[in-house]
Protein backbone atom coordinates (compact mmCIF):
# COMPACT_ATOMS: atom_id res chain seq x y z
CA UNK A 1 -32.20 -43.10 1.51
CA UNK A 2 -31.11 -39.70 0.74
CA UNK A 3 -33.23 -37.21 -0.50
CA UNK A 4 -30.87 -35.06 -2.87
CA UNK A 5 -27.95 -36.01 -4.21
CA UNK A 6 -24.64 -34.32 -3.49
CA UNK A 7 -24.92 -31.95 -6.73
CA UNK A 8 -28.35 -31.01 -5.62
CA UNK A 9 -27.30 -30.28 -2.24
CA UNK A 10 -24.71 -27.57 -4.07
CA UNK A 11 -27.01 -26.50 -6.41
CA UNK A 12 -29.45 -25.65 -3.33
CA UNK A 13 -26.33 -24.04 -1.53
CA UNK A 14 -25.99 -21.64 -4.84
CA UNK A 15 -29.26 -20.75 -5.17
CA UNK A 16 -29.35 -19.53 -1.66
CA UNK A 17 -25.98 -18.04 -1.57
CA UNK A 18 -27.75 -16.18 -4.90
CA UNK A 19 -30.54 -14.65 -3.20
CA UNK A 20 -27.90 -13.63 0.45
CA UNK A 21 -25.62 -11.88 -2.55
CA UNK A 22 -28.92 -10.25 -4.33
CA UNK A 23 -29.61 -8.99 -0.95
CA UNK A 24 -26.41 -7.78 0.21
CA UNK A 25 -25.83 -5.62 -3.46
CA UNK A 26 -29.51 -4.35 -2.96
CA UNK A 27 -28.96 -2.76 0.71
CA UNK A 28 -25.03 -1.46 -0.60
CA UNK A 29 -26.94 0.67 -3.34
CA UNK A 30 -29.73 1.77 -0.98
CA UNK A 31 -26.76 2.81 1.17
CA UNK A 32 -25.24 4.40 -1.70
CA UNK A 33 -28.28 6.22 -2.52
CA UNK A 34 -29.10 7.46 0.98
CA UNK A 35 -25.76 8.58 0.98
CA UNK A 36 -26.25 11.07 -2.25
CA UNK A 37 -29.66 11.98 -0.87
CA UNK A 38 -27.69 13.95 2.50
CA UNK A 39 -26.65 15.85 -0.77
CA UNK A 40 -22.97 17.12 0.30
CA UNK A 41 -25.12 18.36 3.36
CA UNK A 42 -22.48 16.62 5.75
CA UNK A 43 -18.43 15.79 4.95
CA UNK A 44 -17.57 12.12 3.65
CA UNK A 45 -15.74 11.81 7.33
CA UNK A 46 -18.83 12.49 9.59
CA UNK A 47 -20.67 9.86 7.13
CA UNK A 48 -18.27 7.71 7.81
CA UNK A 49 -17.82 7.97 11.14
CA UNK A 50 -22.07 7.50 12.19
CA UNK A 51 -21.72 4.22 9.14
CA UNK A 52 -19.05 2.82 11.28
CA UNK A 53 -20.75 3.56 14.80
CA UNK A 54 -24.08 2.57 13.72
CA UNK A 55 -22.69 -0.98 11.61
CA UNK A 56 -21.85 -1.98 15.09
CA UNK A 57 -25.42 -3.29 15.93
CA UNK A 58 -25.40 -5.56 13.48
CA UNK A 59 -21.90 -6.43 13.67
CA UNK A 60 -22.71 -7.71 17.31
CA UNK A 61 -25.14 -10.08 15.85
CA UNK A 62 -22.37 -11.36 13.68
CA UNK A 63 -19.63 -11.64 16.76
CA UNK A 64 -22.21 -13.59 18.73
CA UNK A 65 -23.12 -15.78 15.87
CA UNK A 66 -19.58 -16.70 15.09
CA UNK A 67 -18.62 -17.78 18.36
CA UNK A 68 -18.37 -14.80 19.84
CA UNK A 69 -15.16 -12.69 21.41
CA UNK A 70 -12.68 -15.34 20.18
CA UNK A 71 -13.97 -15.05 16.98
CA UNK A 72 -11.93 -11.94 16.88
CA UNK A 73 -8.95 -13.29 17.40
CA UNK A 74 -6.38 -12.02 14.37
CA UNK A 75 -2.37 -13.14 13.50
CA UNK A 76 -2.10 -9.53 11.46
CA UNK A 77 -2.82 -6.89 13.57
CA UNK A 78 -1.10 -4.57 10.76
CA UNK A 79 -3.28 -6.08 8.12
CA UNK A 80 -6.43 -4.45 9.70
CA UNK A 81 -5.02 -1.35 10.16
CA UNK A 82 -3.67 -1.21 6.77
CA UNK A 83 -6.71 -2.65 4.99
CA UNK A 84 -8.92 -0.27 7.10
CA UNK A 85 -7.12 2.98 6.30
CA UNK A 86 -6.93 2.01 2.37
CA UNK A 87 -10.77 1.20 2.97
CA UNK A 88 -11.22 4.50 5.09
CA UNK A 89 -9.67 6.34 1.26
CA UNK A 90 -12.01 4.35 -1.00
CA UNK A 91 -15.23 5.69 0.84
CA UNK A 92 -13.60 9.14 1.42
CA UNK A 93 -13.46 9.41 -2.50
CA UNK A 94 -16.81 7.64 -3.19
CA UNK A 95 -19.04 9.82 -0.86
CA UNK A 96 -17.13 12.92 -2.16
CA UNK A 97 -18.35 12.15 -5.78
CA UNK A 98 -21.88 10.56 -4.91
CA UNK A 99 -23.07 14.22 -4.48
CA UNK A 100 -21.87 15.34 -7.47
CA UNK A 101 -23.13 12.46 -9.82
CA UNK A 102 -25.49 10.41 -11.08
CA UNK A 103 -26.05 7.40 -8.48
CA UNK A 104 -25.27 4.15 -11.80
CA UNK A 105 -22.49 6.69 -13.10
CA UNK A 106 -20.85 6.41 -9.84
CA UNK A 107 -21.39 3.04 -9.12
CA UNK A 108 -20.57 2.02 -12.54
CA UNK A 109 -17.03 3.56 -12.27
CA UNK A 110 -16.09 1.02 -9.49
CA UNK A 111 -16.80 -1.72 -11.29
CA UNK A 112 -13.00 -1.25 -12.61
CA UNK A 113 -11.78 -2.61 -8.90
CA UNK A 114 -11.31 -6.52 -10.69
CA UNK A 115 -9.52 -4.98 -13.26
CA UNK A 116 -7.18 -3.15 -10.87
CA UNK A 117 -6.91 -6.37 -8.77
CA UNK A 118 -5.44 -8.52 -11.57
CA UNK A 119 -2.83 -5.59 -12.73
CA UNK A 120 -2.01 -5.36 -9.20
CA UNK A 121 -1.58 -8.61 -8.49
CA UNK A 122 1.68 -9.38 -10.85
CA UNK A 123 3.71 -6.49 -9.53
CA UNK A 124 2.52 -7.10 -5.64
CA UNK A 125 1.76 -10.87 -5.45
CA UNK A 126 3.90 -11.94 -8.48
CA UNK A 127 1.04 -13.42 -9.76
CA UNK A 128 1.28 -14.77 -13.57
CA UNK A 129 -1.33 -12.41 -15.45
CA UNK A 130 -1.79 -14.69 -18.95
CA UNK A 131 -2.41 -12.29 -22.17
CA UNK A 132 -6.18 -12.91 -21.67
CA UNK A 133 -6.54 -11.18 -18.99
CA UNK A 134 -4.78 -8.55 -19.70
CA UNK A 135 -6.64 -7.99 -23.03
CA UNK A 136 -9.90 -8.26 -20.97
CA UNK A 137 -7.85 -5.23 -19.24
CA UNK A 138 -6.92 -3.57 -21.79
CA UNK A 139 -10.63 -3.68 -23.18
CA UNK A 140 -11.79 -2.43 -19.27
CA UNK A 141 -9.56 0.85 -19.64
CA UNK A 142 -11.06 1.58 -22.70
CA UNK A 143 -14.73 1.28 -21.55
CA UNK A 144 -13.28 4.02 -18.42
CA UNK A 145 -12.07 6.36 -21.04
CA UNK A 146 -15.51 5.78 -22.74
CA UNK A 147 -17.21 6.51 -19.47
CA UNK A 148 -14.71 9.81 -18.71
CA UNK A 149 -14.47 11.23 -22.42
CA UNK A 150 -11.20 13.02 -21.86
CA UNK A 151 -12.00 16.71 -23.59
CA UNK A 152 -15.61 16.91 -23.38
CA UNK A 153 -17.15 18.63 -20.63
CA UNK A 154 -17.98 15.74 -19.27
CA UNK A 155 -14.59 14.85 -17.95
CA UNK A 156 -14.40 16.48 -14.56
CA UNK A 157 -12.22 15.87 -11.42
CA UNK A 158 -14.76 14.63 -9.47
CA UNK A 159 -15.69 11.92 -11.95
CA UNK A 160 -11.73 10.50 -10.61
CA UNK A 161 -13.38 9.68 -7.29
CA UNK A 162 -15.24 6.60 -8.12
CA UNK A 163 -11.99 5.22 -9.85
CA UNK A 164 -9.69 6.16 -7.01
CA UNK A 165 -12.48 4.51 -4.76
CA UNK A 166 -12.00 1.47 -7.03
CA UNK A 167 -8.03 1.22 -7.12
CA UNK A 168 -7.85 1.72 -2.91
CA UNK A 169 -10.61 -1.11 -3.04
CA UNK A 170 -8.42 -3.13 -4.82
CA UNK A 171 -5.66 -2.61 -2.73
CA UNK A 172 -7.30 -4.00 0.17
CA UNK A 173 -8.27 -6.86 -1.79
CA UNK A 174 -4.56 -7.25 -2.41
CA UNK A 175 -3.89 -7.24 1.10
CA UNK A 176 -6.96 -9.86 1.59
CA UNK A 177 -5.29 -12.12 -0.95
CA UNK A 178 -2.07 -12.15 1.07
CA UNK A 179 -2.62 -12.27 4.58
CA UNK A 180 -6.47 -12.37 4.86
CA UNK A 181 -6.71 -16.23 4.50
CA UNK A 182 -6.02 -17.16 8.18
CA UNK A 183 -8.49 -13.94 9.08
CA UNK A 184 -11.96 -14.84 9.87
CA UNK A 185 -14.91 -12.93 7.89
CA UNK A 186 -15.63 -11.78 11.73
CA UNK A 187 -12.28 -10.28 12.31
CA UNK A 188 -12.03 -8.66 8.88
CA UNK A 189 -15.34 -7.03 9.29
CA UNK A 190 -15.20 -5.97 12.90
CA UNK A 191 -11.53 -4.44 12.56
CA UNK A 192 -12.13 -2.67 9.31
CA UNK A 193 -15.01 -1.01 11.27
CA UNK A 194 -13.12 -0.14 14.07
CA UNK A 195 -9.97 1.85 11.97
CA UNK A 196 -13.03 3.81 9.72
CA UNK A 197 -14.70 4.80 13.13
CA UNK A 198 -10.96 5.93 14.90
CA UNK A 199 -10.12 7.33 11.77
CA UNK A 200 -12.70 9.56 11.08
CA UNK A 201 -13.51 10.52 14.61
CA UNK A 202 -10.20 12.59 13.93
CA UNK A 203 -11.77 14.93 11.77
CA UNK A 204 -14.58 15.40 13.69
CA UNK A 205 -14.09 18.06 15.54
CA UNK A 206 -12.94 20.46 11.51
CA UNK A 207 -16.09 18.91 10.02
CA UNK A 208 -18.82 18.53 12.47
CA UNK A 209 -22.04 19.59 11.65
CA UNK A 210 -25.23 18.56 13.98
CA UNK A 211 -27.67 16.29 11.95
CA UNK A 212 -31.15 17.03 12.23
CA UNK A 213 -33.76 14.13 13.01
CA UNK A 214 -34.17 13.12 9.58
CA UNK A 215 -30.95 13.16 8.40
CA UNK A 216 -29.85 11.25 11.96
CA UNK A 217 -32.40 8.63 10.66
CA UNK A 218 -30.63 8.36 7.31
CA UNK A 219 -27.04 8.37 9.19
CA UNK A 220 -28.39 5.17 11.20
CA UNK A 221 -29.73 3.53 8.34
CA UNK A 222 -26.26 3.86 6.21
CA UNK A 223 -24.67 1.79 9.43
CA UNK A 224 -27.33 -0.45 10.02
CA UNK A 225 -27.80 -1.49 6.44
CA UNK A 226 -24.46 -1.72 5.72
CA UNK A 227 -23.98 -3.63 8.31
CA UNK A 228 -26.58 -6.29 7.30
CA UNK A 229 -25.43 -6.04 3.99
CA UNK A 230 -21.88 -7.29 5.65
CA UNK A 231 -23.51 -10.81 7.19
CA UNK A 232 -25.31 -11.08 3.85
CA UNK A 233 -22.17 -10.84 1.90
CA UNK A 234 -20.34 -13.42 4.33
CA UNK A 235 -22.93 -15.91 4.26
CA UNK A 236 -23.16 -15.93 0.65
CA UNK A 237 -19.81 -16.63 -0.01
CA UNK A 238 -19.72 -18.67 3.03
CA UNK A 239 -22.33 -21.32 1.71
CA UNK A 240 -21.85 -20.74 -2.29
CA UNK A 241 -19.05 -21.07 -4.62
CA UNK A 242 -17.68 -17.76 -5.30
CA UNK A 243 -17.54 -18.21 -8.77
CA UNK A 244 -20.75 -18.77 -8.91
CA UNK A 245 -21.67 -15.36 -6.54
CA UNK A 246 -18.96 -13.15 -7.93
CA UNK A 247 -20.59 -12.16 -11.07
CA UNK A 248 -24.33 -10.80 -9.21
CA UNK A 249 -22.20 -7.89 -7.73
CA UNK A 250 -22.44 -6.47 -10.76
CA UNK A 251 -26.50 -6.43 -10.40
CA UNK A 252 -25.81 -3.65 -8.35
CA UNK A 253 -25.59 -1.41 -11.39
CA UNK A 254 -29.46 -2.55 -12.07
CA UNK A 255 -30.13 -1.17 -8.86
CA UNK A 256 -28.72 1.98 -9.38
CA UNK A 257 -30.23 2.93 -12.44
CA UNK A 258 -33.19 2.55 -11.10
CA UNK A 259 -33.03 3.95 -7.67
CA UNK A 260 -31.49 7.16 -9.54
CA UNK A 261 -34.50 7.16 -12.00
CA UNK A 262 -37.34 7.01 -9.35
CA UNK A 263 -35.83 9.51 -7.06
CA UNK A 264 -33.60 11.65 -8.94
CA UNK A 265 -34.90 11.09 -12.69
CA UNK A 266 -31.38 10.29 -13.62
CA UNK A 267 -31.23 8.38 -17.11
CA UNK A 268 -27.53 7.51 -17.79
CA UNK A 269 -26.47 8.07 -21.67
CA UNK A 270 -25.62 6.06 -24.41
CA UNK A 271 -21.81 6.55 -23.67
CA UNK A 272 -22.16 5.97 -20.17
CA UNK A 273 -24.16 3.06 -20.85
CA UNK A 274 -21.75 1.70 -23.18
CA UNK A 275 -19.06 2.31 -21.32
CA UNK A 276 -20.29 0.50 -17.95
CA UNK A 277 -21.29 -2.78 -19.98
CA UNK A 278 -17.44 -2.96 -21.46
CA UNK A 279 -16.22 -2.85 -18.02
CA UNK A 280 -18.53 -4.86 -16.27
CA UNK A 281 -17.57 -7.83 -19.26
CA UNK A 282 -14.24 -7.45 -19.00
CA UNK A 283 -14.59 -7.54 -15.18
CA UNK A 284 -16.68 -10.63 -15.68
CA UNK A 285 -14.05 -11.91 -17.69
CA UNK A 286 -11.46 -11.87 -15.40
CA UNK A 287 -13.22 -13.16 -12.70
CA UNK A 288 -14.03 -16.04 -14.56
CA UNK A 289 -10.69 -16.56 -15.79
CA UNK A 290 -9.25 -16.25 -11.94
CA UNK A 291 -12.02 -18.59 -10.77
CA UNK A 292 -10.35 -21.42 -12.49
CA UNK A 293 -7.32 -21.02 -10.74
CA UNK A 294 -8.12 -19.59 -7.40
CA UNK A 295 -10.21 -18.81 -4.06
CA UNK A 296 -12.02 -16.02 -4.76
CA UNK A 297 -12.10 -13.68 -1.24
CA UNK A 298 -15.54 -11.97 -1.12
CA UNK A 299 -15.93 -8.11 0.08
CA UNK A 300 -16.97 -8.22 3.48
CA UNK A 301 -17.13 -4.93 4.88
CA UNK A 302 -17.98 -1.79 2.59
């Protein structure tokens, strides 16, 4: 005699792929946040390159885990490097703004990747995008011009960082959709890490400055906690249904704010506010409508 029935069993799968996601969106924005506290004091490529060195510890945990060397085994050896360099642009952009703004401003931004995924995928995948979506589009791009206020002082370059972060993300995710399905979460992980490390290790020796203890300390714990954040991710989606999970990434936001109001005292306006609920709906929206007819992939390495 069974305990549980077969709908308990999922609901039990949910609830802990809930609390893997909650965790994996809480150590991205600490990551985030350690990442604004360096304060510009280091370039976006040496970040990268100790995140990618130091997300190697846990990574190894994963490898052995998942069966280990073979584990690695890939059918698109392109794909990586492809996926890795768009990947390599979105954090370039992202740590170049973090500096520069408030921590739930920046964040916020990014939450227009689903939106750029779904325009994306008619012209690239040849997807059918049905006049829903691309209302709940439409209604995205307007919360973004909310956000940017084109002619107020507010609207600076920098402020294009976050959204050029968000439309290389969504690129990748392109890519993810069309030849990641025969990848494992392993692979995809361990060769996006690889092409961030290579590729900023050739800037190196233009950018390099040495980082004291403290800021060595940080360095480590942007690797190491993105790297957890990585398994967390994976076994979330790996044990939930992802229409279920997609929607918490968008927590993230409730992290922010209040990360950036205990350290920094940052209080985001009523326009910014505004503006990051109408995209975060319409990005809801669209995952929701996608769920229905689709896998959706899970972001497994940033």
């Amino acid at each position: 005699m069974t305990l549980f029935s077969v709908a308990d069993q999922k609901v039990t799968k949910n609830a802990e792929g809930t609390l893997f996601i909650l965790c994996a969106i809480a150590l991205y924005a600490v990551v985030d946040a350690l990442v604004k506290w360096l304060d510009g004091r280091y370039s976006p490529f040496e970040i990268i390159f100790f995140r990618s060195l130091f997300a190697f510890g846990p990574l190894a945990y994963m490898i052995v885990r998942n069966g280990g060397l073979p584990s690695l085994k890939t059918h698109h050896s392109t794909f990586h490097l492809v996926r890795g360099l768009l990947g390599f642009v979105a954090m370039v952009s992202f740590f170049i703004a973090l500096p520069r703004m408030a921590l739930a401003d920046a964040i916020g931004i990014t939450y227009a990747a689903p939106l750029f995924i779904t325009m994306l995928s008619y012209p690239l995948l040849k997807e059918r995008v049905g006049p829903r979506r691309w209302t709940a589009i439409a209604i995205g791009l307007i919360g973004i011009t909310i956000i940017f206020r084109p002619g107020t002082g507010l609207f600076q370059w920098i402020s294009l960082g976050p959204l050029l972060s968000a439309f290389a993300y969504a690129l990748t995710m392109i890519l993810v959709r069309k030849y990641g399905r025969r990848e494992s979460a392993t692979a995809m992980a361990f060769y996006f890490t690889v092409v961030t490390l290579v590729t900023s290790s050739f800037f190196l020796p233009f950018v390099w400055v040495t980082p004291t203890s403290s800021d060595l300390l940080a360095l480590a714990l942007i690797g190491g906690f993105a790297g957890f954040a990585s398994i967390s991710m994976t076994h979330a989606f790996r044990v939930a249904q992802p229409s279920v999970l997609a929607p918490f990434e968008y927590i993230g936001i409730v992290f922010a704010i209040a990360i950036g109001y205990f350290v920094w005292s940052e209080i985001p306006d009523f326009w910014m506010i505004g503006g990051i609920f109408i995209i975060i709906s319409s990005g809801i929206y669209v995952i929701i409508r996608e769920a229905k007819g689709r896998f959706i992939l899970p972001q497994i390495d940033q």
